[in-house]
PDB file of N, CA and C in Angstrom:
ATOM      1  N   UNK A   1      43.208   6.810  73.087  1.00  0.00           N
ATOM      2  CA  UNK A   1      43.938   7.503  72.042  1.00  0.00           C
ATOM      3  C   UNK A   1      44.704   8.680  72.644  1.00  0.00           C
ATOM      4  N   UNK A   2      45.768   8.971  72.437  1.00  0.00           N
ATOM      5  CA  UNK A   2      46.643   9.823  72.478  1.00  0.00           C
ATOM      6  C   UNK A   2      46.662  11.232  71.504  1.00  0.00           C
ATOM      7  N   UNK A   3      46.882  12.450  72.348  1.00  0.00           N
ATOM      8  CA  UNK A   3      46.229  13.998  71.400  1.00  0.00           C
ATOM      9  C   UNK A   3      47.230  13.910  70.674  1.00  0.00           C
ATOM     10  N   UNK A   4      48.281  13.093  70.937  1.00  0.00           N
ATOM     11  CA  UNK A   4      49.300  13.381  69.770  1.00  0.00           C
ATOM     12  C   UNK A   4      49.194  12.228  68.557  1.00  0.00           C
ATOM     13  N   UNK A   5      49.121  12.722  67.441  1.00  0.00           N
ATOM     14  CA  UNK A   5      49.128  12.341  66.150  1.00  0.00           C
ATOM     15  C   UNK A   5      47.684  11.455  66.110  1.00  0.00           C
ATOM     16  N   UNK A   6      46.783  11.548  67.000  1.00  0.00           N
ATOM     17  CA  UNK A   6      45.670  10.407  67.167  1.00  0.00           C
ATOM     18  C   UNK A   6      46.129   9.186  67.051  1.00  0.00           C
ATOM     19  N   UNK A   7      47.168   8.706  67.537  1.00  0.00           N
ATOM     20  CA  UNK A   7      47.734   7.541  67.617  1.00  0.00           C
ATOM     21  C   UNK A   7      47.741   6.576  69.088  1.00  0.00           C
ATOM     22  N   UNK A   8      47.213   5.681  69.690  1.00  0.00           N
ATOM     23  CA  UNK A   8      47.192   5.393  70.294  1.00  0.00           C
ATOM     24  C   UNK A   8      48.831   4.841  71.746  1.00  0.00           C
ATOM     25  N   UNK A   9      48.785   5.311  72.977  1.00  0.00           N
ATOM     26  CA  UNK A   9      50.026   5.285  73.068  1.00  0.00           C
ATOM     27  C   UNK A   9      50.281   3.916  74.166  1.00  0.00           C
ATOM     28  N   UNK A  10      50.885   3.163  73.908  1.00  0.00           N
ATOM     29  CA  UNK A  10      51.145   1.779  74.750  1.00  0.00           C
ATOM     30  C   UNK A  10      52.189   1.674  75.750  1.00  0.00           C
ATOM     31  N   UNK A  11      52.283   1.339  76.801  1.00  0.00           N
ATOM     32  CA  UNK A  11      53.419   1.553  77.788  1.00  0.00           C
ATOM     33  C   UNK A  11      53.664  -0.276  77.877  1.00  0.00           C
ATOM     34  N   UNK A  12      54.621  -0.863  77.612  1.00  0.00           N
ATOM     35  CA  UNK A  12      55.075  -2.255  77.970  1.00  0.00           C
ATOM     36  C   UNK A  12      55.632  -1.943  79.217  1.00  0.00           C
ATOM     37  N   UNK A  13      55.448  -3.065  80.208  1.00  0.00           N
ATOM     38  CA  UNK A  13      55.924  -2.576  81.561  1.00  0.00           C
ATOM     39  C   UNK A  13      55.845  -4.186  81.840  1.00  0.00           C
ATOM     40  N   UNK A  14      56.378  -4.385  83.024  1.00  0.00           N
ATOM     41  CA  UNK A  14      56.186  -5.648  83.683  1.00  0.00           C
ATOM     42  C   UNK A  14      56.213  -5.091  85.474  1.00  0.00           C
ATOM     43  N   UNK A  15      55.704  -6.109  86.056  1.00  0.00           N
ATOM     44  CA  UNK A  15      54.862  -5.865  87.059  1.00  0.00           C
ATOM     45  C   UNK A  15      56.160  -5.826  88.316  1.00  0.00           C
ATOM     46  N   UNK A  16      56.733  -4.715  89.111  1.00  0.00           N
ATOM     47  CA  UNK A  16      57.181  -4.770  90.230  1.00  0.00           C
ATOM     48  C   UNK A  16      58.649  -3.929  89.555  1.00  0.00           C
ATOM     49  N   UNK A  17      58.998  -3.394  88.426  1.00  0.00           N
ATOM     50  CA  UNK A  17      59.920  -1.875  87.935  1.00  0.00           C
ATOM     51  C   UNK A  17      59.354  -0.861  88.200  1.00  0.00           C
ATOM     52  N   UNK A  18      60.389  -0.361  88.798  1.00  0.00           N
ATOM     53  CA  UNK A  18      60.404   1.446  89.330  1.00  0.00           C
ATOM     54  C   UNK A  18      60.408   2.060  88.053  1.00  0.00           C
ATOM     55  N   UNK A  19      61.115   1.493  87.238  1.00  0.00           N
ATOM     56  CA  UNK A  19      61.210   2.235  86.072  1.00  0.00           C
ATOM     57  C   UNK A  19      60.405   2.760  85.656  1.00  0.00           C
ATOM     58  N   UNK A  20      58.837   1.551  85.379  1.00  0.00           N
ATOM     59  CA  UNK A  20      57.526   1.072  84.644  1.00  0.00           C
ATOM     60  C   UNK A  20      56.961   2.122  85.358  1.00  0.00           C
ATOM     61  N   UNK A  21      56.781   2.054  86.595  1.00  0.00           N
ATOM     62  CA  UNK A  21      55.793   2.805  87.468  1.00  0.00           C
ATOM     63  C   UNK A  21      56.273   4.755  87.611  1.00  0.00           C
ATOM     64  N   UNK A  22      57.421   4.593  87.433  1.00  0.00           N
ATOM     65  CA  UNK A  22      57.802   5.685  87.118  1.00  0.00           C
ATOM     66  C   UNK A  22      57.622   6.504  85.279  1.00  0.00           C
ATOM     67  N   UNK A  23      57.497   5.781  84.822  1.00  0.00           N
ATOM     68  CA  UNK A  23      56.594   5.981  82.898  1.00  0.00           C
ATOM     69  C   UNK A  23      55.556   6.622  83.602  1.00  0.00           C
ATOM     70  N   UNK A  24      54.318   5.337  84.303  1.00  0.00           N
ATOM     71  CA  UNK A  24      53.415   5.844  84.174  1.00  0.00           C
ATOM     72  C   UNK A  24      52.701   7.173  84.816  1.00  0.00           C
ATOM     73  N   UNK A  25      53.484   7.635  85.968  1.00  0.00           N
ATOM     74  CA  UNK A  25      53.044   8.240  86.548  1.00  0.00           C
ATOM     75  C   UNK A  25      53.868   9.871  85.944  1.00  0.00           C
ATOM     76  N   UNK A  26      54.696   9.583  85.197  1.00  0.00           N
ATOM     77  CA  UNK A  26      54.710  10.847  84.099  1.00  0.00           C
ATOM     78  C   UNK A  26      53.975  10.609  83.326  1.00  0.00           C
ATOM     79  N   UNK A  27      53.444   9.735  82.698  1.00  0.00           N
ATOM     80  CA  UNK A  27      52.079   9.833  81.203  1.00  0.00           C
ATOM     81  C   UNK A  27      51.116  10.355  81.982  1.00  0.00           C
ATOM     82  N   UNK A  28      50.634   9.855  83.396  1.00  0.00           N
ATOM     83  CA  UNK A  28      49.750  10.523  83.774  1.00  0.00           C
ATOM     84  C   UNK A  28      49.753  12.087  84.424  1.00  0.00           C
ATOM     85  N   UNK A  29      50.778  12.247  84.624  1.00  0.00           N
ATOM     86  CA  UNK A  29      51.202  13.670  85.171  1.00  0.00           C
ATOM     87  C   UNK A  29      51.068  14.543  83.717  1.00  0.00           C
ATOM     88  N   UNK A  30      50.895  14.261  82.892  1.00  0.00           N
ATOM     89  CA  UNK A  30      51.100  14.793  81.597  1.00  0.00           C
ATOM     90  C   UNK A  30      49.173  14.460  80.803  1.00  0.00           C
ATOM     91  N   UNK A  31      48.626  13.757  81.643  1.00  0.00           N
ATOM     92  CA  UNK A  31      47.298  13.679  80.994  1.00  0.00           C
ATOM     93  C   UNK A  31      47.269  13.268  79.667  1.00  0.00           C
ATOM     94  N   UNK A  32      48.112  11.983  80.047  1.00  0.00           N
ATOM     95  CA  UNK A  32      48.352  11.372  78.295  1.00  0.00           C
ATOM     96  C   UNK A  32      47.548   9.875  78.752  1.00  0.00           C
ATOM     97  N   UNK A  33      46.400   9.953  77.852  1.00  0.00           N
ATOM     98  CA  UNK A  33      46.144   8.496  78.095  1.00  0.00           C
ATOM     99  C   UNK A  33      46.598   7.304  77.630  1.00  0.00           C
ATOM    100  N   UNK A  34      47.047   5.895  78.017  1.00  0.00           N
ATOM    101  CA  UNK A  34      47.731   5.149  77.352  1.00  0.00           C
ATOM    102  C   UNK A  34      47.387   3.523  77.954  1.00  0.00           C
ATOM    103  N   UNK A  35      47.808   2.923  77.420  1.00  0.00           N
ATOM    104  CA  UNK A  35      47.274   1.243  77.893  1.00  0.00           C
ATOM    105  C   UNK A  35      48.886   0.478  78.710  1.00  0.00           C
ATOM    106  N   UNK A  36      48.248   0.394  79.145  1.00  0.00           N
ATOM    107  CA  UNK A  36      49.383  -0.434  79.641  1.00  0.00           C
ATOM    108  C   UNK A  36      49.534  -2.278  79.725  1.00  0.00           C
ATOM    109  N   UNK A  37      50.590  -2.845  79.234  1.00  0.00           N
ATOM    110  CA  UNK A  37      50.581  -3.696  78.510  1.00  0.00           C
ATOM    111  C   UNK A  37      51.929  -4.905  79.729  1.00  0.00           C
ATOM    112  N   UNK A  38      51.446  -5.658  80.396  1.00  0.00           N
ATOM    113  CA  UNK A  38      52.233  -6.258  81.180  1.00  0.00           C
ATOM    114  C   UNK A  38      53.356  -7.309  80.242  1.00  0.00           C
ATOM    115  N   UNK A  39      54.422  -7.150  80.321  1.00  0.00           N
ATOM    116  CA  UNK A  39      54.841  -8.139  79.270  1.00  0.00           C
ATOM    117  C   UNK A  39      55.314  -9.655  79.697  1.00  0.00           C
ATOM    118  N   UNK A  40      55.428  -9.461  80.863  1.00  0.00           N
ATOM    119  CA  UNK A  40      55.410 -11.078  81.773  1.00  0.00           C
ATOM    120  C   UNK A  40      54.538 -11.855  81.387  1.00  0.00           C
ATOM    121  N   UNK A  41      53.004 -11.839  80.837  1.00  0.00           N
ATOM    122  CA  UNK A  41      51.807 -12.333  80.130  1.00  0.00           C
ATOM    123  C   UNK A  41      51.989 -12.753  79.652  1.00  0.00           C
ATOM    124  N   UNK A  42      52.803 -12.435  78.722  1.00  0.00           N
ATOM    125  CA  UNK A  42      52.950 -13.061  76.896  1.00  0.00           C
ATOM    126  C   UNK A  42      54.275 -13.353  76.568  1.00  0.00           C
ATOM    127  N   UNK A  43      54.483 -14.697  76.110  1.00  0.00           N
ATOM    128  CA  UNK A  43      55.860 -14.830  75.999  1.00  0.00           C
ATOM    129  C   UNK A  43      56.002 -14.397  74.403  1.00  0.00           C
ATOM    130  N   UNK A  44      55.741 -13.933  74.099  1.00  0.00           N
ATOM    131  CA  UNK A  44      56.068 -12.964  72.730  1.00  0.00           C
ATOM    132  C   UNK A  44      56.780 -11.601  73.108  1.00  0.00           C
ATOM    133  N   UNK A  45      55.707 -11.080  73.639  1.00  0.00           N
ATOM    134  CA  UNK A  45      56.406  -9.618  73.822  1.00  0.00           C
ATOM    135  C   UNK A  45      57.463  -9.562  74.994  1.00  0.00           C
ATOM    136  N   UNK A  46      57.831 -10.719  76.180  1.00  0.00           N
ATOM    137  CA  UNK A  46      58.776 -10.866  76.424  1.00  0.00           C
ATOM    138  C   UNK A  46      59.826 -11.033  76.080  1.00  0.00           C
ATOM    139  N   UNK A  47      59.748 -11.972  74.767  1.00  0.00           N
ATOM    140  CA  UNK A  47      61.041 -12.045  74.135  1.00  0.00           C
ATOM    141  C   UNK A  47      61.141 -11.101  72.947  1.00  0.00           C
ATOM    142  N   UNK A  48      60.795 -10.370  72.833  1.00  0.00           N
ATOM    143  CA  UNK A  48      60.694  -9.083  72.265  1.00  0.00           C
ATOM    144  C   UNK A  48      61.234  -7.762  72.798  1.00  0.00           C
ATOM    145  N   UNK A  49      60.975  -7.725  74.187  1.00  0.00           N
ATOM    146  CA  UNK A  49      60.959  -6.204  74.630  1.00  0.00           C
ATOM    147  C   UNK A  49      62.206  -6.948  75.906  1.00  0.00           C
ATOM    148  N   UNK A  50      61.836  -7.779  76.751  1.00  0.00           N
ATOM    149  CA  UNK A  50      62.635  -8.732  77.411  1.00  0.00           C
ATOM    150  C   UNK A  50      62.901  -7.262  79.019  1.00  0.00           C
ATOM    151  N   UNK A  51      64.681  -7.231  79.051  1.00  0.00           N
ATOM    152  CA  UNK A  51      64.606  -6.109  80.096  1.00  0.00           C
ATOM    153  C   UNK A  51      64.895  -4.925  79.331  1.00  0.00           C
ATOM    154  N   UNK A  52      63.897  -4.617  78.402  1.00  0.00           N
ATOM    155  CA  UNK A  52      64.090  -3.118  77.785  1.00  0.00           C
ATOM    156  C   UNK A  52      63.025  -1.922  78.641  1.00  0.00           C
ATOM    157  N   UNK A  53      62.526  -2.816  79.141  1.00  0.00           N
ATOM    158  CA  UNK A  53      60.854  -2.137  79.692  1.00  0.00           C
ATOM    159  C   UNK A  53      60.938  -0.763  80.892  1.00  0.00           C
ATOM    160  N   UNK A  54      60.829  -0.005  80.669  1.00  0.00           N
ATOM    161  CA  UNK A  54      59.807   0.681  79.708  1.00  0.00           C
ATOM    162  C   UNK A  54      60.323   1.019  78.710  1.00  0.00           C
ATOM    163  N   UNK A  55      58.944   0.205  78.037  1.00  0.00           N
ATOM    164  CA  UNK A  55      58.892   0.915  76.682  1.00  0.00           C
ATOM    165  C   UNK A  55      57.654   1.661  75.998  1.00  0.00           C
ATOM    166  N   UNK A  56      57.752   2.575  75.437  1.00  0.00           N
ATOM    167  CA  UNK A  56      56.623   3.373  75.100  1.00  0.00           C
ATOM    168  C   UNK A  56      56.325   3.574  73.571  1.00  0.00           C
ATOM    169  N   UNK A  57      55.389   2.704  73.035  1.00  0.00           N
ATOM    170  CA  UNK A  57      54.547   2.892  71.859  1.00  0.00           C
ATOM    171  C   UNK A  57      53.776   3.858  71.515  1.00  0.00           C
ATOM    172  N   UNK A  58      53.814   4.687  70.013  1.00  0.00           N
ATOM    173  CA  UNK A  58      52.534   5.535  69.624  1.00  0.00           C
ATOM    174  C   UNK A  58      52.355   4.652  68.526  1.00  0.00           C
ATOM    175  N   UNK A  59      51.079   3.877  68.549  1.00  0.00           N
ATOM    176  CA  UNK A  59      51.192   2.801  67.166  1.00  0.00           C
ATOM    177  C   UNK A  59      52.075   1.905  67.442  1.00  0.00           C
ATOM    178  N   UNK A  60      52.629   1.605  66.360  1.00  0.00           N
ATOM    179  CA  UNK A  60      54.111   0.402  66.327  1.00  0.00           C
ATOM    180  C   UNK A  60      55.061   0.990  65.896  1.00  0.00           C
ATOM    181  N   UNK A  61      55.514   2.344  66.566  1.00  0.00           N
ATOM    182  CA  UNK A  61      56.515   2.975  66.867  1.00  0.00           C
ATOM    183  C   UNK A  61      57.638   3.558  68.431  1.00  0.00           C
ATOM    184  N   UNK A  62      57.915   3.169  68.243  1.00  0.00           N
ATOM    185  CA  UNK A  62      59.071   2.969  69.862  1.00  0.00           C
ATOM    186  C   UNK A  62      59.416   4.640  70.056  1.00  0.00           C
ATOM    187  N   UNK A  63      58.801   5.152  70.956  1.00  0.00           N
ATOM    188  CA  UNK A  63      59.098   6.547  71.181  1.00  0.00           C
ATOM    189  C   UNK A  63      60.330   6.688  72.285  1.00  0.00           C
ATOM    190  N   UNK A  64      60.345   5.528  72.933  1.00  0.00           N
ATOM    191  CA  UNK A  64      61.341   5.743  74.563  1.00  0.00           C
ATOM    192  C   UNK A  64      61.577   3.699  74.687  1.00  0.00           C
ATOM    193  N   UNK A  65      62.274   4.243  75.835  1.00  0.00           N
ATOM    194  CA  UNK A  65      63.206   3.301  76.276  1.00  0.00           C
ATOM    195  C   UNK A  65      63.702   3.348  77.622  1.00  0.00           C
ATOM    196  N   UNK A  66      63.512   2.635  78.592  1.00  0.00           N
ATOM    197  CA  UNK A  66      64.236   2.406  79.994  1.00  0.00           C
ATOM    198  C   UNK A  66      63.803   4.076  80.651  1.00  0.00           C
ATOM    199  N   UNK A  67      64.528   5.032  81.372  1.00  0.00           N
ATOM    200  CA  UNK A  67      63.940   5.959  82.196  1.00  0.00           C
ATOM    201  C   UNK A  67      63.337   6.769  81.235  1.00  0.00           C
ATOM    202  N   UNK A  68      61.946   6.793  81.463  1.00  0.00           N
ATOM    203  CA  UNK A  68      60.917   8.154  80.655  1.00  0.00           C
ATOM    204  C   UNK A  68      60.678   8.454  81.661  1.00  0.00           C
ATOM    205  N   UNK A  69      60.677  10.090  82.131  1.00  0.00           N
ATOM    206  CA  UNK A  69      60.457  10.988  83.205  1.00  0.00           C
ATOM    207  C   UNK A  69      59.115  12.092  82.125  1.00  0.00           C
ATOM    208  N   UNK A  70      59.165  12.788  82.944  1.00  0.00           N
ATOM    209  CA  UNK A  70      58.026  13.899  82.357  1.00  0.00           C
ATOM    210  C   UNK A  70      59.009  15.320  81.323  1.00  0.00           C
ATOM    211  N   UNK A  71      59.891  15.135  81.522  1.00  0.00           N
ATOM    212  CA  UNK A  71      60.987  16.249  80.605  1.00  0.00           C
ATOM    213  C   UNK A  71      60.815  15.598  79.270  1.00  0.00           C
ATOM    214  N   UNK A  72      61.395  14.227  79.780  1.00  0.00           N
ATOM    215  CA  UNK A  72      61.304  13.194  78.301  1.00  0.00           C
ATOM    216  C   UNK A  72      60.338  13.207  77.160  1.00  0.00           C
ATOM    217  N   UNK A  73      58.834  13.098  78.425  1.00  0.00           N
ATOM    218  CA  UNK A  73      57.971  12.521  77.266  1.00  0.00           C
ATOM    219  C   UNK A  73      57.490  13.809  76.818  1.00  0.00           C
ATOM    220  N   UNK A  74      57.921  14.978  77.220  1.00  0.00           N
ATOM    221  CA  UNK A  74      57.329  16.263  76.499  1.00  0.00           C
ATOM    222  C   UNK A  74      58.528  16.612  75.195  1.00  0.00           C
ATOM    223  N   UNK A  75      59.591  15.885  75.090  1.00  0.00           N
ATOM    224  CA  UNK A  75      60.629  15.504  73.722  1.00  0.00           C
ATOM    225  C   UNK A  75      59.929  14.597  73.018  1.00  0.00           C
ATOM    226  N   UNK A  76      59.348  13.631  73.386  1.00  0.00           N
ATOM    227  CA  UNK A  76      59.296  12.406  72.496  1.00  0.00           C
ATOM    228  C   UNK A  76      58.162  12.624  71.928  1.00  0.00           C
ATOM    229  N   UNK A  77      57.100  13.223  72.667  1.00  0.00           N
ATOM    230  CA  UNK A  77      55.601  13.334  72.771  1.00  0.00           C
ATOM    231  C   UNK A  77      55.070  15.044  71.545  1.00  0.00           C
ATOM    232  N   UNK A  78      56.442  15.327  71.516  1.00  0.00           N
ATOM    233  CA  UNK A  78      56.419  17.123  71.400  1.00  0.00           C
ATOM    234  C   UNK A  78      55.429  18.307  71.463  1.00  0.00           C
ATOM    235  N   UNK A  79      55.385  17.589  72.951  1.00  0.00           N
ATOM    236  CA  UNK A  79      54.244  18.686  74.258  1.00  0.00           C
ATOM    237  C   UNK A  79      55.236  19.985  74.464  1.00  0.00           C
ATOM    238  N   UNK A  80      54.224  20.962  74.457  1.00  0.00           N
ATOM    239  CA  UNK A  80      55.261  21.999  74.589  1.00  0.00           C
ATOM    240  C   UNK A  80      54.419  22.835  76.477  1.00  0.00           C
ATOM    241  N   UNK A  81      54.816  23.483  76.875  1.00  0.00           N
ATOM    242  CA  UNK A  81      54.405  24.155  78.528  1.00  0.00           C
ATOM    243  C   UNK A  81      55.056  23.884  79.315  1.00  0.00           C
ATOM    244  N   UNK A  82      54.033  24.338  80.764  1.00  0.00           N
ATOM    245  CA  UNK A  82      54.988  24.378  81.680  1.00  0.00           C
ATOM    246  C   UNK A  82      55.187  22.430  82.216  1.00  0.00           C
ATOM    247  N   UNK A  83      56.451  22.329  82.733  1.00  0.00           N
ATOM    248  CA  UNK A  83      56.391  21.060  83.426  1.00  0.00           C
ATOM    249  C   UNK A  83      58.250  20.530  83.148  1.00  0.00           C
TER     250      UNK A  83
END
């Protein structure tokens, strides 16, 4: 679960994006816990999310899209400090 809104936060990623790996290592630079969700797995959420990835869920709400850095997710997330 995520401190924000107690909503749980989901990262869609697929396996071998800079992009993806670059999400996560701002959610974690930010001490946001979150699941991460391969979308190559499932041909649902592939053809769903497809090359949008990253994408970042609180619930079944789309907070971000393609580069989330750590500036970002303290906008989307509305973390306020230093970083």
């Amino acid at each position: 679960m995520s401190e924000v809104d107690g909503a749980a936060l989901t990262l869609y990623s697929r396996a071998g994006c800079h992009l993806c790996e670059d999400a996560e290592a701002a959610l974690d630079a930010l001490n946001q816990p979150f699941t991460r969700t391969d979308i190559g797995t499932d041909p649902d959420l592939e053809a769903r999310y497809g090359w949008d990835v990253p994408v970042l869920l609180r619930g079944e709400v789309v907070l971000a899209k393609g580069v989330i850095n750590v500036a970002r997710l303290r906008r989307v997330l509305g973390l306020t400090g230093p970083g």
